[in-house]
Protein backbone atom coordinates (compact mmCIF):
# COMPACT_ATOMS: atom_id res chain seq x y z
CA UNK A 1 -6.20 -17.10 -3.24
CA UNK A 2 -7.08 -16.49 0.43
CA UNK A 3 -6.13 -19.04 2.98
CA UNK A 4 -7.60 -19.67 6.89
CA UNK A 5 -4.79 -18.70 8.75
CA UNK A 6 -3.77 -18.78 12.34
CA UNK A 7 -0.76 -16.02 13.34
CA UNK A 8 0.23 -16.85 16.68
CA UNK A 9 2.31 -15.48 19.73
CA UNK A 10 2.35 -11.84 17.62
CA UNK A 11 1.97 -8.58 19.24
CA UNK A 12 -1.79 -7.27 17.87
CA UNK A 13 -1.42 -3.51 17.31
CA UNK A 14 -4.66 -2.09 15.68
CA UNK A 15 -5.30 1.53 16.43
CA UNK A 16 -8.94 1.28 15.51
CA UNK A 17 -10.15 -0.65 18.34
CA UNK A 18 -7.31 0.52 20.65
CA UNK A 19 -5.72 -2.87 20.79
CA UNK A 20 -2.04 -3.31 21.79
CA UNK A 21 -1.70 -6.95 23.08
CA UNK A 22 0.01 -10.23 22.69
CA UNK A 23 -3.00 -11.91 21.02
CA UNK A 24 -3.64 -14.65 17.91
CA UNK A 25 -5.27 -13.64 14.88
CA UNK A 26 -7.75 -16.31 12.94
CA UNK A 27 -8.38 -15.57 9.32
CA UNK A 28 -10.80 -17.47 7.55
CA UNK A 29 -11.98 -16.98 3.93
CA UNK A 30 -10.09 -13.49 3.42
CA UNK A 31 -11.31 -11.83 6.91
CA UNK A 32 -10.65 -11.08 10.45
CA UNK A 33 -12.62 -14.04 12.31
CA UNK A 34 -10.82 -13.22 15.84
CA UNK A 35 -8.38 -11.90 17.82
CA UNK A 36 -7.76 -13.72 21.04
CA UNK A 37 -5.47 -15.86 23.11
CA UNK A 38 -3.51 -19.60 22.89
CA UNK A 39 -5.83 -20.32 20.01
CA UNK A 40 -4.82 -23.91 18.43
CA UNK A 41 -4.43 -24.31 15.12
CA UNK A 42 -8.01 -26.09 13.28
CA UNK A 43 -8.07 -28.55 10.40
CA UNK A 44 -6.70 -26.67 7.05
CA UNK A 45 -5.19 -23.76 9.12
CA UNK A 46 -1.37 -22.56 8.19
CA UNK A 47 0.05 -21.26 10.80
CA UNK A 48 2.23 -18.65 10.87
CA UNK A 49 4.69 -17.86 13.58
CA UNK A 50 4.58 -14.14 14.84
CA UNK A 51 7.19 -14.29 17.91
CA UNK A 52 8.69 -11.24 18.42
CA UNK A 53 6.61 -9.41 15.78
CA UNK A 54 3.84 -6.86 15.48
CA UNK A 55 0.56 -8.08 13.98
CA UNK A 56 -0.99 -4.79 12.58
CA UNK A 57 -3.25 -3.35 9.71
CA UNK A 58 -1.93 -3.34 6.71
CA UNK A 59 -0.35 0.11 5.88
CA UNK A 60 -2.10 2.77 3.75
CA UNK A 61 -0.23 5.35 1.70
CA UNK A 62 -2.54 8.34 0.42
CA UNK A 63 0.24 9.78 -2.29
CA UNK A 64 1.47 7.31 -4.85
CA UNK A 65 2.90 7.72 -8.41
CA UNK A 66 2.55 4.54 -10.17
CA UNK A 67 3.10 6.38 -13.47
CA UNK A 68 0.35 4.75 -15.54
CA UNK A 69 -0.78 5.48 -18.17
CA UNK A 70 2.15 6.89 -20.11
CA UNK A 71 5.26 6.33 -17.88
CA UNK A 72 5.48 2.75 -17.74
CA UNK A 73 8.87 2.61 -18.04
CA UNK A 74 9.04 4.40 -15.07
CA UNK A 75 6.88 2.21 -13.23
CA UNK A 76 3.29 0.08 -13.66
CA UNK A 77 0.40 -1.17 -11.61
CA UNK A 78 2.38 -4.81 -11.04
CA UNK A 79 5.56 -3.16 -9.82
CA UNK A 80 4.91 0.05 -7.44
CA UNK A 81 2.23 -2.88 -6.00
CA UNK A 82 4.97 -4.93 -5.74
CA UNK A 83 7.17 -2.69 -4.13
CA UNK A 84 3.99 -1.43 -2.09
CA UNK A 85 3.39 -4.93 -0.46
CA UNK A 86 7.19 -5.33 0.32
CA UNK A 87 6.64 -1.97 2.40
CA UNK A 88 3.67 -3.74 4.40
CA UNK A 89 1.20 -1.07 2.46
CA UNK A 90 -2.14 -3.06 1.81
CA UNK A 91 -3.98 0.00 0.44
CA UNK A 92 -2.41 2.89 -1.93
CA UNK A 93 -3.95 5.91 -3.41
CA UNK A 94 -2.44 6.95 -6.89
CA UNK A 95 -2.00 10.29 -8.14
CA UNK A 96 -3.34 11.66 -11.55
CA UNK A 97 -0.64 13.14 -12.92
CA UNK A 98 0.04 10.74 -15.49
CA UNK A 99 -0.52 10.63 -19.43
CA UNK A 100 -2.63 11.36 -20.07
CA UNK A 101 -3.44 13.02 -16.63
CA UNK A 102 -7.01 10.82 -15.25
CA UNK A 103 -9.35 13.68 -15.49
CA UNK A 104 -12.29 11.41 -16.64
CA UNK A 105 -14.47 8.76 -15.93
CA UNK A 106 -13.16 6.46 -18.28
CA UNK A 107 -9.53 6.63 -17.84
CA UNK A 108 -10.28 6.15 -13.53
CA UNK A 109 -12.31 2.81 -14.31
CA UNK A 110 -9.98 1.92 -16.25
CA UNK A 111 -7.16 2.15 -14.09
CA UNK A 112 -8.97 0.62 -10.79
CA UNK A 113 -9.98 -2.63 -13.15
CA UNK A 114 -6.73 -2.55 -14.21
CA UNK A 115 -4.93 -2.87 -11.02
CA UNK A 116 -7.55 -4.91 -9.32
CA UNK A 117 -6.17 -7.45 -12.24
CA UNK A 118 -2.71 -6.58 -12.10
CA UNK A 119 -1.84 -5.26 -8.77
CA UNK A 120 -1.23 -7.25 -5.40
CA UNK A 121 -2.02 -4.11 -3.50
CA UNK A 122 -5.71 -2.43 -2.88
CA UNK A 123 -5.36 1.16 -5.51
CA UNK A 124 -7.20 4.15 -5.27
CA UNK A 125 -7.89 6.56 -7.32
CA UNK A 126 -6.96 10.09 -6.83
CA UNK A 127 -8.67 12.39 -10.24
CA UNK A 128 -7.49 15.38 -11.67
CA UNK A 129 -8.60 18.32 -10.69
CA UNK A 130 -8.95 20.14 -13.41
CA UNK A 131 -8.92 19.25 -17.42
CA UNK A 132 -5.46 17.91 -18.44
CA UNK A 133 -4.68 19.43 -15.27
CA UNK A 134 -4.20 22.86 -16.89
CA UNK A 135 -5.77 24.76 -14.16
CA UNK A 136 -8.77 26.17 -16.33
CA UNK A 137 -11.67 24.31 -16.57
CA UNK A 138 -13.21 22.32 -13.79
CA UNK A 139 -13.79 18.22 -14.03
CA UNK A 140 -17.06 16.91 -13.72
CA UNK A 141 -16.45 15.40 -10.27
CA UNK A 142 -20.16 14.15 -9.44
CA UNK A 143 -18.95 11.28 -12.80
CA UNK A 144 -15.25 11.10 -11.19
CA UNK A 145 -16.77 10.21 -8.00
CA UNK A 146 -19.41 7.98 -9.57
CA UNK A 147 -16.38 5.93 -11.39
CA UNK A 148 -14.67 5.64 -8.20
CA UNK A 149 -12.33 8.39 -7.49
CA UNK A 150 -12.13 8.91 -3.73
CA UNK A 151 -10.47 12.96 -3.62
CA UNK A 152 -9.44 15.20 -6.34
CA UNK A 153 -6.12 16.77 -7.11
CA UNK A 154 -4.13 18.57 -9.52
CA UNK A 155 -0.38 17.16 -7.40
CA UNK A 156 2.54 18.28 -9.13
CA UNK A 157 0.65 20.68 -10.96
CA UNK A 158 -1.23 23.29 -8.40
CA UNK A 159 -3.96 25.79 -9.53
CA UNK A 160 -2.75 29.42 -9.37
CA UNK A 161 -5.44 30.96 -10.45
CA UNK A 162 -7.48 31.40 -7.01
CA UNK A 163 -11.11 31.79 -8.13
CA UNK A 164 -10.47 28.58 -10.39
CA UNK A 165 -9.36 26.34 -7.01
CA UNK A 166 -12.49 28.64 -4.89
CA UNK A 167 -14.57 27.08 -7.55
CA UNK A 168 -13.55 23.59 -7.50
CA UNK A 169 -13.49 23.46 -3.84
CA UNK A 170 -17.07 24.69 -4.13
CA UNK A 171 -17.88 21.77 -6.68
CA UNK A 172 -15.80 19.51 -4.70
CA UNK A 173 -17.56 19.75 -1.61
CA UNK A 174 -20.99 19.32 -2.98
CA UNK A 175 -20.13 16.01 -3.71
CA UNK A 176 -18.04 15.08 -0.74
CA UNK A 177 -14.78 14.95 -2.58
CA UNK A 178 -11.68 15.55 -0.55
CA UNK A 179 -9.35 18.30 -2.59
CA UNK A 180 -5.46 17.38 -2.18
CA UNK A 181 -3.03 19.99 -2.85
CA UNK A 182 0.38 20.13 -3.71
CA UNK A 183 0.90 23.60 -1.90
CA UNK A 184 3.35 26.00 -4.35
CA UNK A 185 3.07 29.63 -5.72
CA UNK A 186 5.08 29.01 -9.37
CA UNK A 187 5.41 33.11 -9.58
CA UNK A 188 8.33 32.18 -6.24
CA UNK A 189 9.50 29.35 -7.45
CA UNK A 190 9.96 29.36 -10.96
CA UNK A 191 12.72 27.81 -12.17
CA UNK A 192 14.14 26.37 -8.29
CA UNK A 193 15.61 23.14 -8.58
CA UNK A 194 16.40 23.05 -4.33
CA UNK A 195 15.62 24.78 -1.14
CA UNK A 196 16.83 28.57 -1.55
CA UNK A 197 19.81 28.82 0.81
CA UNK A 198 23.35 29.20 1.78
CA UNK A 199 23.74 25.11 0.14
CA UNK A 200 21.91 26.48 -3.04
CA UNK A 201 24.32 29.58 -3.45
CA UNK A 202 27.16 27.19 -2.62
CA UNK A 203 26.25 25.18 -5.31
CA UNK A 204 25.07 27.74 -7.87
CA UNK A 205 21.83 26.23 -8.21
CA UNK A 206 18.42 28.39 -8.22
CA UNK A 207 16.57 28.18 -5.08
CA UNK A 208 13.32 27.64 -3.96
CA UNK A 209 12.10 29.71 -0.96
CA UNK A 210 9.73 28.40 1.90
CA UNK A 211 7.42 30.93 1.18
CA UNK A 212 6.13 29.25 -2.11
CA UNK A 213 4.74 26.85 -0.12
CA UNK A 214 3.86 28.83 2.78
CA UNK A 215 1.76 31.14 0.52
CA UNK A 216 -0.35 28.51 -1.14
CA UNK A 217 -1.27 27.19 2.27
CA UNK A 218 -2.63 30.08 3.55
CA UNK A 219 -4.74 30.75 0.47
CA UNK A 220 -6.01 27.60 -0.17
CA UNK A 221 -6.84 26.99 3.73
CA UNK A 222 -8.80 30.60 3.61
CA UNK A 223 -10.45 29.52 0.45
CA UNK A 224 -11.48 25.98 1.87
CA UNK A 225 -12.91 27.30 5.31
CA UNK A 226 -15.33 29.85 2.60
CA UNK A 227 -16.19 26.94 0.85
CA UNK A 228 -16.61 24.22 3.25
CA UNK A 229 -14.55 21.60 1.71
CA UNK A 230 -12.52 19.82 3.24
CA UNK A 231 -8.72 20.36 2.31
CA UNK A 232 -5.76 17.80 2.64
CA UNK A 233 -1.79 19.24 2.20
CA UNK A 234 0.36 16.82 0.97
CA UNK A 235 3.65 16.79 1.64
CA UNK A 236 4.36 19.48 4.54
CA UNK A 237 7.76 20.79 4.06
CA UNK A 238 8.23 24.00 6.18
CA UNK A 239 8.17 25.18 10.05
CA UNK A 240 5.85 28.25 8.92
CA UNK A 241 3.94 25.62 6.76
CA UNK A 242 3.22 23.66 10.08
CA UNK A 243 2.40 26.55 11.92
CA UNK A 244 -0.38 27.73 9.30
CA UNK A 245 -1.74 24.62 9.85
CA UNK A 246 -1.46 24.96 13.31
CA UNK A 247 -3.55 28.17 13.21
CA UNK A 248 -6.41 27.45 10.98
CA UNK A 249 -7.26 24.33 12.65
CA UNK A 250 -7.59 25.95 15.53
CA UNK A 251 -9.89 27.79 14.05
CA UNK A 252 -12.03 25.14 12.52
CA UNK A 253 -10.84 24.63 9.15
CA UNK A 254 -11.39 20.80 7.58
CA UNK A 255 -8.24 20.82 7.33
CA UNK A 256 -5.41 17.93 6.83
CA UNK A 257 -2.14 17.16 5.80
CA UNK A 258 0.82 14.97 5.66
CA UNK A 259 4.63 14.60 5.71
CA UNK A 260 7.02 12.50 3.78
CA UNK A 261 9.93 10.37 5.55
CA UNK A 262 12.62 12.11 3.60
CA UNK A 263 11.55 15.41 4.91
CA UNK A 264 11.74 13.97 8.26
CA UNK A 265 15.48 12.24 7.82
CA UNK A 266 16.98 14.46 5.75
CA UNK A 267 17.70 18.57 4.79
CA UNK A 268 19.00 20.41 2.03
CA UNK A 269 22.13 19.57 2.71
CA UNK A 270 21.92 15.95 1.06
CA UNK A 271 21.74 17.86 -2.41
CA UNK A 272 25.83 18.95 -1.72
CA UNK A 273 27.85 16.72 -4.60
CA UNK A 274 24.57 17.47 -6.91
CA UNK A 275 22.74 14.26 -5.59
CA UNK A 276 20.02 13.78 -7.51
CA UNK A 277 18.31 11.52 -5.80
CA UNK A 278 17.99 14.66 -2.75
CA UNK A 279 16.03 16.32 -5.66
CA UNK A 280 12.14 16.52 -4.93
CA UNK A 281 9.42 19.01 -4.82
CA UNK A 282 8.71 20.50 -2.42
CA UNK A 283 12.47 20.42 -2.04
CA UNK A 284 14.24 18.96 1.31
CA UNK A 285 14.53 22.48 3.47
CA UNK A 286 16.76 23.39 6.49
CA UNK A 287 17.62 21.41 9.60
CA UNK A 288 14.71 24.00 11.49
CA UNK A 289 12.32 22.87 9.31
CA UNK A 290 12.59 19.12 9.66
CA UNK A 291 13.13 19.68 13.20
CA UNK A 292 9.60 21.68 13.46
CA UNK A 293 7.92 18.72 11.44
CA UNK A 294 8.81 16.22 13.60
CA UNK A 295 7.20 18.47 16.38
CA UNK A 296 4.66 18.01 14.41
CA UNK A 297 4.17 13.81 14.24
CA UNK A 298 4.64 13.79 17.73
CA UNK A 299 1.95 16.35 19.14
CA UNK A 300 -0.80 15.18 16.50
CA UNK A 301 -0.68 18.52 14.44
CA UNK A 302 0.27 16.27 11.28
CA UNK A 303 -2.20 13.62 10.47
CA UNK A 304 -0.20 11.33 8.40
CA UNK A 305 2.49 9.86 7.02
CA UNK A 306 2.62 9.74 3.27
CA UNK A 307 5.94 8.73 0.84
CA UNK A 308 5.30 10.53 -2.37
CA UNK A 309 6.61 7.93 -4.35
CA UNK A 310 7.50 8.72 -7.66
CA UNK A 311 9.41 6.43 -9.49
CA UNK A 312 12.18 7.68 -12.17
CA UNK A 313 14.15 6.21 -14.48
CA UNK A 314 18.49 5.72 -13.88
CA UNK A 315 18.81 7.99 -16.98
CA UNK A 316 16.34 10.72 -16.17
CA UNK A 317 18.48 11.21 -12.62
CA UNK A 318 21.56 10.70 -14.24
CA UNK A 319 21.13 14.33 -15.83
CA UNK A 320 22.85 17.83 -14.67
CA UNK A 321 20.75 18.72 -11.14
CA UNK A 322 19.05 21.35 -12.70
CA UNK A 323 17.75 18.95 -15.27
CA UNK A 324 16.89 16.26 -13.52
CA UNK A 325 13.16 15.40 -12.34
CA UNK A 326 11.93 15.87 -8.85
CA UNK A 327 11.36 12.67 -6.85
CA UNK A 328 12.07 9.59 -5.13
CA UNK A 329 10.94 6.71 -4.55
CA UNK A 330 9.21 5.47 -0.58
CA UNK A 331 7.16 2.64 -0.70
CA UNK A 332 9.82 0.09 0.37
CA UNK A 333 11.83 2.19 2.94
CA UNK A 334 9.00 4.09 4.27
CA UNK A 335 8.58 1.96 7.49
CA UNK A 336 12.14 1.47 8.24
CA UNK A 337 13.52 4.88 8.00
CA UNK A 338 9.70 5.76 10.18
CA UNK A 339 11.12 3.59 13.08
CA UNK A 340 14.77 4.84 12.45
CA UNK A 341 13.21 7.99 12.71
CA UNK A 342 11.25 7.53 15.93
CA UNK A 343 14.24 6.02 17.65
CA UNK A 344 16.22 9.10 17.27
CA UNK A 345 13.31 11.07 19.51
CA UNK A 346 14.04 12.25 22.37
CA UNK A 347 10.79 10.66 23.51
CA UNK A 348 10.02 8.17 20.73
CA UNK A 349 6.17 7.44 19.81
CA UNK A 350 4.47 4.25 20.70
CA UNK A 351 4.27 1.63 18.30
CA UNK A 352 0.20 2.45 18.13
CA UNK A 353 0.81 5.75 17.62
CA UNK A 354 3.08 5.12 14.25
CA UNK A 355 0.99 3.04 12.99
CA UNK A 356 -1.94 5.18 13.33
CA UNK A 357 -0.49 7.48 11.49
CA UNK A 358 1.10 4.76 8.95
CA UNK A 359 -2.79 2.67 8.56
CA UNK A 360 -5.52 3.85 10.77
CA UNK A 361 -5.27 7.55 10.23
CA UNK A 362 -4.63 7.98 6.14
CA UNK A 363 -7.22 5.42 5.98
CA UNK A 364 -9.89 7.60 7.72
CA UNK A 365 -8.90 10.64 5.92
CA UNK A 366 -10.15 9.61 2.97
CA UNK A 367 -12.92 7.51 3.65
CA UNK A 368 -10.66 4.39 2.77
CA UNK A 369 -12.25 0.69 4.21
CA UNK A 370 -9.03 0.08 5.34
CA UNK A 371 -6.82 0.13 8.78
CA UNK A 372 -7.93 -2.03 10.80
CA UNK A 373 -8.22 -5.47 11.95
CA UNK A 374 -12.09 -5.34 13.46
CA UNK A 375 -13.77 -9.13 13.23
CA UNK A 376 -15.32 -9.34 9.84
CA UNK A 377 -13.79 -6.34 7.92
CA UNK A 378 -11.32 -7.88 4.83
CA UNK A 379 -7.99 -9.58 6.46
CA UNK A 380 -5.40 -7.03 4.95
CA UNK A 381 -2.47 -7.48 7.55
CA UNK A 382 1.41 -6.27 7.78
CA UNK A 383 3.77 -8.70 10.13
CA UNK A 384 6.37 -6.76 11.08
CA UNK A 385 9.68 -7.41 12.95
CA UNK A 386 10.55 -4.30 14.54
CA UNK A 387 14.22 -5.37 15.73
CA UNK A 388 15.34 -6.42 12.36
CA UNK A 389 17.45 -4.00 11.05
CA UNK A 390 18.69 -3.71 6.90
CA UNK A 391 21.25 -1.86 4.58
CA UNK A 392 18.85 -0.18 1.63
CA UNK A 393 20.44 -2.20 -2.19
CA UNK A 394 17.97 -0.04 -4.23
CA UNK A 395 19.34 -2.82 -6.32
CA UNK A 396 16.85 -5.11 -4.43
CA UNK A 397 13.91 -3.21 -5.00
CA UNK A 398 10.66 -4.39 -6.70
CA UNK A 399 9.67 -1.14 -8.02
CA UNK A 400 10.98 -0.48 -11.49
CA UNK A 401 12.94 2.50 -10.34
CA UNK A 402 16.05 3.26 -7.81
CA UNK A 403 15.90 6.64 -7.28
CA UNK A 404 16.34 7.34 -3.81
CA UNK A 405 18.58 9.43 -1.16
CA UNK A 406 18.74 6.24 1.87
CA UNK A 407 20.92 3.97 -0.55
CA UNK A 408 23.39 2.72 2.00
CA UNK A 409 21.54 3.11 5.32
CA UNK A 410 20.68 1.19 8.18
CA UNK A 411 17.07 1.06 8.54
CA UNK A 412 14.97 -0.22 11.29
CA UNK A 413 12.05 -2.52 11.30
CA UNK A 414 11.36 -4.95 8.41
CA UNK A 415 8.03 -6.62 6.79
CA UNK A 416 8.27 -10.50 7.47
CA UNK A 417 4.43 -11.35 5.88
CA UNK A 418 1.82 -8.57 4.27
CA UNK A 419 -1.62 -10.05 3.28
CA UNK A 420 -4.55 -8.49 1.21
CA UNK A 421 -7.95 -9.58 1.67
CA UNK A 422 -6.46 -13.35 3.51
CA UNK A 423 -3.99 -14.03 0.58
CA UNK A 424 0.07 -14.11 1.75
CA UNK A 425 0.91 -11.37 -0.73
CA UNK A 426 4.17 -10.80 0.31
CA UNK A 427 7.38 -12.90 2.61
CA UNK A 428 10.14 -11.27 3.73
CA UNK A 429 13.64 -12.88 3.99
């Protein structure tokens, strides 16, 4: 239940309004009321102190596996909220790659009732793009839409048939749907379980080149700016990637993407010992590559950041490399390692300019009534301590599953309060 709240003495960071100031926030019956100075604390009020924090929208991921229906052992509505929330996130999309894969009306109602029961976090629903997400035949995305999907995707399962993903787009943007595409030619990497490199060979594992990726980019980018639609890349893993991007924006495309923390922090090279937890798709690529993609953040190229979480169980990454599944988990690490990150620039971004790209930005992509903290608009708020820092226990974490490469690290920056819609959904140590 939502409470009137006072959070005092914070610093107010809201990239919507372009407001980075030591300021009070009022919240009264689950909305911003306002943003101003030495307020003092009315009749019913709980007051929270902010001292030393940052008083920001809550955080908005557009690429979430929450693995139901199907995989609930992996992972359900309650927990990747859960573990959503404890990363400051307020507003998550999910993917559609589940089973069965939501590629009707029915199954995406059911799942945004679902987690508006279950869930402490604000979901979204990503649809399939295509029928079981086989690639073949289209979905009827005018009844996706009307059910509540915001964008369409087929993820972990991209079209390779161009004229079927020309066609969709062409659907797609008739009805104003965003398509999001996992960006990999299977013909190159067929049976890759890592970058393709010297680490690969080393390790006798089959590789994947940077040219699946870089291939599906180009093609689907071509085939959006005939069609109109607009296109978002998740997951950006390569320099060449970025600099397709680059070019077609410059040349008008609708065009956006993202990047994951992981390929920001960390190369190929964490897969030496057969870590399975390094194991993700697109894989972690060469020290160039990550290098080029932070390049990226920091001159605006990239548009957000995204975590790809995707929960696995202990005994599914517990098998031989090549066996393994691709993923980790991001929702609860995701801020820290982003300011871990940002220290280690040379020139480090503004605190307005991360979370722009963290709330404000992925939020706008996709049409999402979310990061901000305008007067009136739904009080969904992150209170973050941006000095704290914290050794990752994967032990500790509220999603279901463990799987992830930053087990042992220092991370930066830590969630002390996240509220949706007024209601303290989250306190920190």
């Amino acid at each position: 239940m939502s409470q009137n709240l006072l959070l005092r003495n914070g610093r107010v960071i809201d990239p919507s309004q372009g407001l980075d100031t030591p300021a009070d926030v009022r919240v009264r019956e689950g909305c911003i009321a306002e943003i101003g100075t030495s307020f003092s604390p009315e009749s019913g009020e709980t007051v929270i102190d902010c001292t030393d924090c940052w008083v920001t929208p809550g955080l908005v991921d557009v690429h979430v596996h929450l693995r139901e229906p199907g995989q609930s052992y992996k992972e359900t509505l309650q927990t990747g909220g859960e573990a959503a929330v404890a990363g400051g996130f307020t507003t998550i999309c999910c993917m559609p790659n589940t089973d069965p894969p939501l590629d009707s009306p029915t199954l995406v109602r059911e799942i945004r009732q679902r987690a508006e029961r279950e869930s402490p976090v604000r979901v979204y629903v990503v649809s399939a793009l295509t029928v079981g997400m086989k690639g073949e035949q289209l979905c009827d995305y005018w009844a996706l839409k009307e059910a509540g999907a915001v964008a369409c995707s087929d993820d972990a399962f991209p079209i390779q048939n161009a004229e079927v993903i020309r066609r969709a787009m062409l659907a797609c943007q008739a009805y104003e749907l965003p398509v999001i595409t996992h960006c990999e030619d299977k013909s190159l990497s067929a049976g890759g379980s890592m970058h393709r490199s010297e680490v690969s060979a080393h390790l006798g594992l089959n590789g994947i080149p940077a040219s699946s990726e870089t291939v599906q980019i180009a093609r689907n980018t071509l085939l959006a700016m005939e069609t109109g639609c607009h296109l978002h890349i998740q997951h950006l893993s390569t320099a060449m990637g970025l600099e397709l991007v680059r070019f077609f924006k410059a040349r008008g495309a609708r065009l956006t993407c993202e990047v994951a923390p992981h390929h920001l922090l960390l190369s190929h090279e964490a897969c030496e010992g057969y870590n399975t937890d390094a194991k993700m798709n697109p894989p972690l690529r060469t020290n160039e590559d990550r290098l080029a993609l932070a390049g990226g953040v920091l001159d605006g190229t990239i548009d957000c950041i995204a975590t790809d979480h995707a929960p696995h169980a202990r005994f599914e990454k517990e098998r031989t490399f090549d066996e393994a599944p691709f993923g980790i988990v991001g929702l609860e690490t995701a801020l820290g390692s982003m300011l871990l990150w940002n220290q280690g620039q040379v020139l480090p971004m503004e605190p307005m300019c991360l979370i722009d790209l963290m709330s404000t930005r992925p939020a706008r992509l996709l049409s999402l009534p979310a990061g901000t903290l305008a007067v009136g608009t739904p009080a969904d708020i992150a209170v973050i301590d941006p000095h704290a820092r914290w050794v990752v226990d994967p032990t500790q974490f509220r999603s279901k599953s463990r799987n992830t490469p930053f087990a042992g690290w220092e991370l930066v920056g830590r969630v002390r309060y996240t509220m949706v819609g007024g209601e303290v959904v989250y306190r920190g140590d």
